[in-house]
Protein backbone atom coordinates (compact mmCIF):
# COMPACT_ATOMS: atom_id res chain seq x y z
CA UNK A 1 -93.51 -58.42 -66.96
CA UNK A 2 -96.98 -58.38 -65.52
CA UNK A 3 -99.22 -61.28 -64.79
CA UNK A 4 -101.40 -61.23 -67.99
CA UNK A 5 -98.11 -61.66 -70.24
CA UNK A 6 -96.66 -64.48 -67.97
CA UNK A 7 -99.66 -66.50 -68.03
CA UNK A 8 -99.81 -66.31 -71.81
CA UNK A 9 -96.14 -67.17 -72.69
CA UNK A 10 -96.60 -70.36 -69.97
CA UNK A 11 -99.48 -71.33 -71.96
CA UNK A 12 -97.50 -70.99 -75.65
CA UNK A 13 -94.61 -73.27 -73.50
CA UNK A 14 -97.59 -75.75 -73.21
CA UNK A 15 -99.02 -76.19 -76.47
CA UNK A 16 -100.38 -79.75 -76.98
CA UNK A 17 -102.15 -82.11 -79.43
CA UNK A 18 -104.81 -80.27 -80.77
CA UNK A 19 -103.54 -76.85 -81.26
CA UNK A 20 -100.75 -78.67 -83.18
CA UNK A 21 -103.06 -80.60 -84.91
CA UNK A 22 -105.18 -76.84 -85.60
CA UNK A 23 -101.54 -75.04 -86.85
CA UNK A 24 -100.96 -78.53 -88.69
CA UNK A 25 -104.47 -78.51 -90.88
CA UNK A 26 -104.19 -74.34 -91.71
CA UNK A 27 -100.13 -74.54 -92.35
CA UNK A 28 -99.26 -73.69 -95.60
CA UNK A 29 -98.67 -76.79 -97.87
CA UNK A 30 -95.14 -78.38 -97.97
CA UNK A 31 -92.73 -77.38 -99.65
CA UNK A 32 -93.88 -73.90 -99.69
CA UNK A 33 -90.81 -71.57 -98.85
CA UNK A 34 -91.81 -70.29 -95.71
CA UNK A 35 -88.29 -69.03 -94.48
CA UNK A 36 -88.16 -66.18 -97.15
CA UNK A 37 -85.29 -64.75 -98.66
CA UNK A 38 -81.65 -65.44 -97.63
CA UNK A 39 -80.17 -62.60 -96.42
CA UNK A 40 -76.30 -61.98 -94.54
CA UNK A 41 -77.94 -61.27 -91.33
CA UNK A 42 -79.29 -64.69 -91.08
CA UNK A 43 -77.02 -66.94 -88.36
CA UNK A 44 -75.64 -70.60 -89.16
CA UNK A 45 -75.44 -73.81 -87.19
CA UNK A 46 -73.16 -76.96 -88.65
CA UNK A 47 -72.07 -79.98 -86.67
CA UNK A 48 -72.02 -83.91 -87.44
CA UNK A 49 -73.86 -86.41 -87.11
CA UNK A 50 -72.28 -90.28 -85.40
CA UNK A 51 -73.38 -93.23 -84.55
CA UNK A 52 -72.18 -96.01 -81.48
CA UNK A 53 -69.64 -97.20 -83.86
CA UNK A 54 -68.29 -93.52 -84.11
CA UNK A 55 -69.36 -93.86 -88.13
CA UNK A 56 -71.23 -90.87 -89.62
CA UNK A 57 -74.69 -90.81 -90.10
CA UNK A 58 -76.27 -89.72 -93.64
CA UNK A 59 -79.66 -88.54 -94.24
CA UNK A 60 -80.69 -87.79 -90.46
CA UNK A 61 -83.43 -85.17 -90.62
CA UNK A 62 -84.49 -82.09 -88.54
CA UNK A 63 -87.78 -82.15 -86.87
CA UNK A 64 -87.92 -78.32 -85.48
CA UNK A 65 -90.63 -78.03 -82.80
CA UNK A 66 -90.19 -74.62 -82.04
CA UNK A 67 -87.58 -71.56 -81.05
CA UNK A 68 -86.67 -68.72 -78.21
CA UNK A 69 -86.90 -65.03 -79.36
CA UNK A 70 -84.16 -63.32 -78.64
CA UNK A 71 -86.42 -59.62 -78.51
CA UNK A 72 -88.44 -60.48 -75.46
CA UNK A 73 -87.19 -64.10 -74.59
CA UNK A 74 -90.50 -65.97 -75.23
CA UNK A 75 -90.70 -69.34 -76.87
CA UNK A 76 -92.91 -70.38 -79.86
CA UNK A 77 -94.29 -73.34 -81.92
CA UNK A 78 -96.38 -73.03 -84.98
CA UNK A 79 -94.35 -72.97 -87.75
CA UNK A 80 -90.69 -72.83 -87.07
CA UNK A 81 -90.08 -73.18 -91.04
CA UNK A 82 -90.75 -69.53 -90.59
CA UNK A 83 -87.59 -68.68 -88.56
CA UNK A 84 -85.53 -71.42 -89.43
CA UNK A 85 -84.40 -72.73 -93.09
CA UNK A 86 -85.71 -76.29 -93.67
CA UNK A 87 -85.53 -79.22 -94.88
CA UNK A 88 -82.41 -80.11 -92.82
CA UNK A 89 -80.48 -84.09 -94.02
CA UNK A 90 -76.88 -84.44 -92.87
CA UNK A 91 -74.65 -85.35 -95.80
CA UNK A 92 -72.90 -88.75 -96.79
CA UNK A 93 -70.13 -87.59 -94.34
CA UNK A 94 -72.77 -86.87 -91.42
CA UNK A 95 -72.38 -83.46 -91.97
CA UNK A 96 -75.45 -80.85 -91.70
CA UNK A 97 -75.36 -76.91 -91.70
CA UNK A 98 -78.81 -75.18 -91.05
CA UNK A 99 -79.64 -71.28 -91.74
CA UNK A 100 -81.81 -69.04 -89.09
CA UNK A 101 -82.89 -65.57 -88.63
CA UNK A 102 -81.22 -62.91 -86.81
CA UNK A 103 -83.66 -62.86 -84.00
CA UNK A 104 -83.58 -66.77 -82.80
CA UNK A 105 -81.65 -66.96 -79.56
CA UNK A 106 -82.37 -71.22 -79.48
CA UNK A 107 -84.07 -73.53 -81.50
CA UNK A 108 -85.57 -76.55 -80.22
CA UNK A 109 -85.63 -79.89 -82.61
CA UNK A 110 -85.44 -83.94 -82.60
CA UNK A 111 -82.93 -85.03 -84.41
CA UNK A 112 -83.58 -88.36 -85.95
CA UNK A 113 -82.55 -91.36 -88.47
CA UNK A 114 -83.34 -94.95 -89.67
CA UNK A 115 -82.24 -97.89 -86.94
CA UNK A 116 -81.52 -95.11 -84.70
CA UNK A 117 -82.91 -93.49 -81.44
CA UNK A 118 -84.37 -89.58 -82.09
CA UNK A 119 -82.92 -87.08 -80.04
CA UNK A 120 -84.42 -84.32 -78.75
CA UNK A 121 -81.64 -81.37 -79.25
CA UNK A 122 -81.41 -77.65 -78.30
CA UNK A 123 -78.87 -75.83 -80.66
CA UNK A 124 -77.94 -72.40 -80.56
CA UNK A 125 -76.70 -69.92 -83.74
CA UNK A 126 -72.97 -69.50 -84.14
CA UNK A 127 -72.07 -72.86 -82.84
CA UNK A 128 -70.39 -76.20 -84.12
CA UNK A 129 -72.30 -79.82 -82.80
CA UNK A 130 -71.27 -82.89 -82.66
CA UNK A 131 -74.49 -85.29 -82.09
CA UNK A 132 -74.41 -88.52 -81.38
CA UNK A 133 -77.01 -91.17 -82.39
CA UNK A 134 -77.62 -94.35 -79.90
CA UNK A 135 -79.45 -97.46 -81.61
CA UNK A 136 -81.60 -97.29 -78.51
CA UNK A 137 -83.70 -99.48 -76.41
CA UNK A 138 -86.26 -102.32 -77.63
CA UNK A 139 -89.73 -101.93 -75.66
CA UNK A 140 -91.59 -105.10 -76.07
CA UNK A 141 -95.16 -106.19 -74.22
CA UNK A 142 -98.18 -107.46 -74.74
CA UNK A 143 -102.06 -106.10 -74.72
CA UNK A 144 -104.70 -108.25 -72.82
CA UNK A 145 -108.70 -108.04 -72.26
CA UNK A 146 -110.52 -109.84 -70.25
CA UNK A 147 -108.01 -113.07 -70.00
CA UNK A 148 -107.29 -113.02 -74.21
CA UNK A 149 -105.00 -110.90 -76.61
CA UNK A 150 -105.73 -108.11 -78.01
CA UNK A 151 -104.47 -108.04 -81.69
CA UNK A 152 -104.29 -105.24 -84.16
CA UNK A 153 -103.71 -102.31 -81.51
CA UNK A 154 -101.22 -99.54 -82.38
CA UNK A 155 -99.21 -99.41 -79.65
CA UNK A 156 -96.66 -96.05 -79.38
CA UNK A 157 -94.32 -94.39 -77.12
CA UNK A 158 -93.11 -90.79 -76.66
CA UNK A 159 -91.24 -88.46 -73.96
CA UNK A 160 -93.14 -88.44 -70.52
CA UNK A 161 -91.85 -84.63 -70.17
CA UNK A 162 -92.50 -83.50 -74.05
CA UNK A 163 -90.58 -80.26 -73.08
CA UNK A 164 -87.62 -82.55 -73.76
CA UNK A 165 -88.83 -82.18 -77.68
CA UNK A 166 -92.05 -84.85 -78.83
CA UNK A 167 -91.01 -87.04 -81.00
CA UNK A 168 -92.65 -89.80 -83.68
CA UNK A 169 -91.86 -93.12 -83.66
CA UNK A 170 -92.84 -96.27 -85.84
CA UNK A 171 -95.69 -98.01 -84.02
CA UNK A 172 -96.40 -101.06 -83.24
CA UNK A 173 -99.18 -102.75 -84.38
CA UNK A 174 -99.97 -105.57 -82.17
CA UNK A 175 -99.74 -109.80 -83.20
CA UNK A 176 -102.12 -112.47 -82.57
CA UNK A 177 -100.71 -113.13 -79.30
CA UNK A 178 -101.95 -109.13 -78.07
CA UNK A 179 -97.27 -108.90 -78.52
CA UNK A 180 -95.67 -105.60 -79.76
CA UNK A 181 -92.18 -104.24 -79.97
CA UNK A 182 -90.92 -101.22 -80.14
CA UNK A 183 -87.59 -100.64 -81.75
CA UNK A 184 -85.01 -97.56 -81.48
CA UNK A 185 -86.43 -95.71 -78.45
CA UNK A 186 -84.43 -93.16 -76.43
CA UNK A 187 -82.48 -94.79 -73.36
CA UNK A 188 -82.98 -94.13 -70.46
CA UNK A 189 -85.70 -91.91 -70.48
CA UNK A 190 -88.86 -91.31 -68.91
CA UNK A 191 -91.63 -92.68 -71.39
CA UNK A 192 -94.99 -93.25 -71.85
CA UNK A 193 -96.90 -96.03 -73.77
CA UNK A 194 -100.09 -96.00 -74.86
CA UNK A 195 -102.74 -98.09 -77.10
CA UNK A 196 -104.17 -94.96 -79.91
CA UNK A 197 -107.92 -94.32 -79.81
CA UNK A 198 -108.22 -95.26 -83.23
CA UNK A 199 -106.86 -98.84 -83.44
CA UNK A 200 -108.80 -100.06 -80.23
CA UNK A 201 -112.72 -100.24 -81.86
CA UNK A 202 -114.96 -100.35 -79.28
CA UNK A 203 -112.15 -102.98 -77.37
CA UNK A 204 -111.24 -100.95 -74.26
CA UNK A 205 -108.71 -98.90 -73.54
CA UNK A 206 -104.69 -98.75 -72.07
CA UNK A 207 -104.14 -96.48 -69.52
CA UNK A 208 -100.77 -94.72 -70.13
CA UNK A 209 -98.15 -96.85 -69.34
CA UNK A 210 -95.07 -94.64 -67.81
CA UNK A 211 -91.66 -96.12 -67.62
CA UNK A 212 -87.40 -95.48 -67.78
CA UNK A 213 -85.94 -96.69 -70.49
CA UNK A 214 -82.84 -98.72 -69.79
CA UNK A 215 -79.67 -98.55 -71.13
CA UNK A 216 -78.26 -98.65 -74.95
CA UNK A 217 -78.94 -101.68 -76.76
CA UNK A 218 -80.61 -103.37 -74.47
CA UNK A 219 -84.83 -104.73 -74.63
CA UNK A 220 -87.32 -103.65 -71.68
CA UNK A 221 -89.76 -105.98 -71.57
CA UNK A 222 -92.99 -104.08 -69.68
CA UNK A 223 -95.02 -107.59 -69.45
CA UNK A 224 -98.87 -107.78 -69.57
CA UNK A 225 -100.67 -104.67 -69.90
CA UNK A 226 -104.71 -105.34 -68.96
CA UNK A 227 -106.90 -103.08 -71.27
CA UNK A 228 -109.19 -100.82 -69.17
CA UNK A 229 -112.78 -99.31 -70.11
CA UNK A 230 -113.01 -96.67 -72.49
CA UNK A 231 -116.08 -94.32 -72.79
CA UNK A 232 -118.08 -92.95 -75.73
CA UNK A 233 -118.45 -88.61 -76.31
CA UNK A 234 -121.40 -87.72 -78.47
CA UNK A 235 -123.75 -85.40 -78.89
CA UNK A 236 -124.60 -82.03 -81.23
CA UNK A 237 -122.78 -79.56 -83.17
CA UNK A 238 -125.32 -76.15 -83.11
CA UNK A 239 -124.93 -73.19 -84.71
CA UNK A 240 -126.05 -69.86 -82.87
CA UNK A 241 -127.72 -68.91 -86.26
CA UNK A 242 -129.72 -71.84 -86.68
CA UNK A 243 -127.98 -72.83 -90.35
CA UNK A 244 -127.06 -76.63 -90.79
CA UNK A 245 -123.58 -77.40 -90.07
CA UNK A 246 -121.60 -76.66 -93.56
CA UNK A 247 -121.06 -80.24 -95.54
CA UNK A 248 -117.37 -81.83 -94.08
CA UNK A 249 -117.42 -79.95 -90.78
CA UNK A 250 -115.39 -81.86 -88.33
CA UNK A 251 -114.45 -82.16 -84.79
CA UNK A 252 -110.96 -83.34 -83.33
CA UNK A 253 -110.85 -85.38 -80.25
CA UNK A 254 -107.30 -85.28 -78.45
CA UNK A 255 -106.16 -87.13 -74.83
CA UNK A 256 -104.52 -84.57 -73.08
CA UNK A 257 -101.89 -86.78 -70.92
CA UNK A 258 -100.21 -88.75 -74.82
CA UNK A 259 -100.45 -87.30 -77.92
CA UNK A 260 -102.95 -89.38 -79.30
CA UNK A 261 -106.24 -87.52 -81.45
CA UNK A 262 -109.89 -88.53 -83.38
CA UNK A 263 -111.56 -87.15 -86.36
CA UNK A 264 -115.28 -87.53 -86.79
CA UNK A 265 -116.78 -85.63 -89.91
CA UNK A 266 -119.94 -84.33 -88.44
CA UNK A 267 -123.19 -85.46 -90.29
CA UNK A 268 -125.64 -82.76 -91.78
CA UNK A 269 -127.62 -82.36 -88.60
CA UNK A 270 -124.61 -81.76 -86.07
CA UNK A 271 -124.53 -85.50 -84.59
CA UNK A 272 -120.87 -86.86 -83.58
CA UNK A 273 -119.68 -89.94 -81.70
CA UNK A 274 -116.52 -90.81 -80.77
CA UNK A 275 -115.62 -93.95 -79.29
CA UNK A 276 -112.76 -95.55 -77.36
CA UNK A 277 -111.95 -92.62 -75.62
CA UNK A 278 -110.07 -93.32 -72.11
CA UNK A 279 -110.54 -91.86 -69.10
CA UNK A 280 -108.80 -88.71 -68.15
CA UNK A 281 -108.35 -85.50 -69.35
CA UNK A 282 -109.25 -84.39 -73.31
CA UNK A 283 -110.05 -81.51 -75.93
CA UNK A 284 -112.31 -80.92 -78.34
CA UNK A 285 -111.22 -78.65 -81.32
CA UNK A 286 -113.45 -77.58 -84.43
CA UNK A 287 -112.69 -77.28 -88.19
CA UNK A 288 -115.34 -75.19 -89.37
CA UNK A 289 -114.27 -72.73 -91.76
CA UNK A 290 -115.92 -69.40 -90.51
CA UNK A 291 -116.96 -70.82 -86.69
CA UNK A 292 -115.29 -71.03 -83.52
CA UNK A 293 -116.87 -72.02 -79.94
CA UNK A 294 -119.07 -69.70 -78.08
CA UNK A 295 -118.77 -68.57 -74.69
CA UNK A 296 -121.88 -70.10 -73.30
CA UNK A 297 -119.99 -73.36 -73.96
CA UNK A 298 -119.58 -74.13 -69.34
CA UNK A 299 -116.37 -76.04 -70.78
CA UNK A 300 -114.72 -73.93 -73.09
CA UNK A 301 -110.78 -73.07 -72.99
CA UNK A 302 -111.02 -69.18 -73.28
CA UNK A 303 -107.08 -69.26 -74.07
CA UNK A 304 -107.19 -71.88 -76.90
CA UNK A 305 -111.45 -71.17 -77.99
CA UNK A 306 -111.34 -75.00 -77.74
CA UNK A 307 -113.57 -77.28 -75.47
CA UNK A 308 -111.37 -79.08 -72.39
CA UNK A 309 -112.54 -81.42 -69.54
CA UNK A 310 -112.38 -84.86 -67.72
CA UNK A 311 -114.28 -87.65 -68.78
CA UNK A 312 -114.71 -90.69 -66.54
CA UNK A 313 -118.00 -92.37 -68.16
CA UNK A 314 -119.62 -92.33 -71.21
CA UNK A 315 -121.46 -88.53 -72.27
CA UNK A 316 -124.15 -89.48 -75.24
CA UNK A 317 -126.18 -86.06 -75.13
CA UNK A 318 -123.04 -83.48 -75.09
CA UNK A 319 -124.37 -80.43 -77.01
CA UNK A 320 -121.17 -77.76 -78.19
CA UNK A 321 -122.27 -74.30 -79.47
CA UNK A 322 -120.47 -72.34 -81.99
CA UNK A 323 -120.96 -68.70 -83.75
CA UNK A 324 -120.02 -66.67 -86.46
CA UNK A 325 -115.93 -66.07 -86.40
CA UNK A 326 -113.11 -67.66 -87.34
CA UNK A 327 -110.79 -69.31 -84.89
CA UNK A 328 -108.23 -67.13 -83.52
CA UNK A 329 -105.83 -68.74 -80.70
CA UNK A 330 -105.28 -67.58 -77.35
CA UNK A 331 -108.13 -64.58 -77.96
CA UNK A 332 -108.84 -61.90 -75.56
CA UNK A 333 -110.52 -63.37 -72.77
CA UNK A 334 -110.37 -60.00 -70.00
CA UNK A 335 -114.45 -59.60 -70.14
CA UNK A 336 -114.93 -63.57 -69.13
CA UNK A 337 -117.11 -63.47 -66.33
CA UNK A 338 -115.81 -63.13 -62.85
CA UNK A 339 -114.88 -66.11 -61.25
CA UNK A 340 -114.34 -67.93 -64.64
CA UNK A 341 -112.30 -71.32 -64.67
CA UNK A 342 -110.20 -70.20 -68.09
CA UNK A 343 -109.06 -73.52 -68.99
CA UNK A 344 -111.57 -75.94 -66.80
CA UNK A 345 -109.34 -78.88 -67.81
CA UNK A 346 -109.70 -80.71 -64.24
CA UNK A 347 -113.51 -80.40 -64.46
CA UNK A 348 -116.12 -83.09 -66.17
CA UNK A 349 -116.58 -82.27 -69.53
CA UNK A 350 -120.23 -80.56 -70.37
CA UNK A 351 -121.81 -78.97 -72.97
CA UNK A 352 -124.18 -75.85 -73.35
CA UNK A 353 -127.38 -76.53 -71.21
């Protein structure tokens, strides 16, 4: 396998927030059969789901994040519903079967259920599981600024090394005291807290917060957590034609380290703010239908067409150009420039000059 090809299946391994969020907002709606046609090539999986108490579990669900081709050994995301038949809900007896293709060598998925701890699972076709659920660890801390509590924050946690399988947990939204608690999480595991960009208004911002879970059962208490700055990113939306951005044009924000994203609908003459935004590494992604980022952009991701950089203050003149095309991910990037940072994620964020 040459370079080239090695390059691009690491970077499919390492899809992130926004080109989720991207394959998430063009998927086709659910409950759409995606899978096709059942056919007697197509390879099984069945198993059971328990509990601590060794009792069955009914109506756990199957999150599938992605699978491993068995043709050329790569591994994919997008739409698994494709490959594999969904939904998936173990029976009143804990009991689940689940129907692939003929061409999925492993299929990665979090397997998950009400008062209990999601697991992030690799299953394989032709085999029997038996999967058992832990009630989990209790996370519980509290959210200050500047000496007082910090109430109404949406506090989450997820996987430190998301190749282990992302999942979504309930939040928790924070008391008048700045508390929060967060039931059912994996134990011990590497995790990684976090305060969303949304909830925080202007307030600051929490740094991620990483941390091992302890054991089953058991509460982790992570103390006071001191808010830190957060920045502001606004600027311009322009269009290489000159046309006014098309009515309900938006732009996605997403924090690269947490999986934590920002929609701001842009108004008719381009402008966008977003707010709140910590300090560290982030994307910008585009929904406008017919558009994607041009190359003059000095921060653009020429595997992804999406806009990637640090930010460590705030950037109130940041001006993004897009042309004529629609969006196509990981696009041919062999005539960038010589010398060209393809995905300048390390480097401050800037826009077209």
């Amino acid at each position: 396998m040459n370079q080239r090809n090695r390059m691009m299946k690491s970077i499919a391994t390492r899809i992130f927030t926004v080109a989720l969020a991207v394959a998430a907002a063009t998927a086709e709606p659910a409950g759409t059969n995606q899978f096709g046609p059942v056919s007697d090539s197509d390879l099984h999986i069945s198993g059971v789901i328990m509990a601590d108490d060794g009792q069955s579990v009914a109506g756990a669900k199957f999150q599938f994040k992605g699978f491993i081709n068995t043709s050329d050994g790569a591994q994919y995301g997008g739409q698994p519903g494709r490959f594999v038949q969904e939904p998936v809900v173990s029976d009143a007896r804990g009991r689940f079967q689940l129907r692939c293709k003929s061409n999925v060598e492993l299929i990665h998925a979090v397997v998950s259920a009400p008062g209990e701890a999601p697991r992030p699972m690799q299953f394989r076709p032709g085999r029997d599981y038996v999967i058992r659920l832990q009630s989990g660890v209790r996370v519980t801390g509290r959210l200050l600024a500047a000496g007082g509590p910090v109430s109404g924050a949406e506090v989450r946690a997820e996987p430190a090394i998301r190749a282990k399988g992302l999942f979504v947990t309930d939040p928790s939204i924070t008391d008048g005291n700045g508390g929060f608690t967060i039931s059912h999480l994996p134990p011990e595991q590497e995790l990684v807290l976090f305060a969303t960009m949304d909830s925080m208004k202007g307030r600051g911002a929490l740094p991620p917060r990483s941390f091992t879970s302890g054991k089953n059962q058991t509460t982790y208490d992570l103390g006071d957590l001191v808010l830190q700055p957060s920045f502001s990113v606004a600027g311009r939306i322009l269009l290489t034609e000159g046309k006014p951005v098309p009515t309900g044009a938006s732009l996605l924000l997403a924090r690269q380290e947490v999986a934590d994203t920002t929609w701001y609908t842009l108004k008719e003459d381009g402008h966008f703010e977003f707010t709140s935004v910590p300090a560290g590494s982030v994307t910008v992604g585009e929904r406008l239908v017919g558009y994607h980022f041009s190359r003059r952009n000095p921060s653009l991701d020429w595997l992804n067409n999406q806009i990637v950089g640090r930010l460590d203050h705030d950037l109130t003149n940041l001006t993004l150009e897009l042309e004529p095309g629609e969006f196509q991910y990981m696009p041919n990037h062999d005539d960038a420039p010589t010398g060209t940072d393809l995905q300048p994620r390390d480097k401050p964020l800037r826009g077209v000059p």
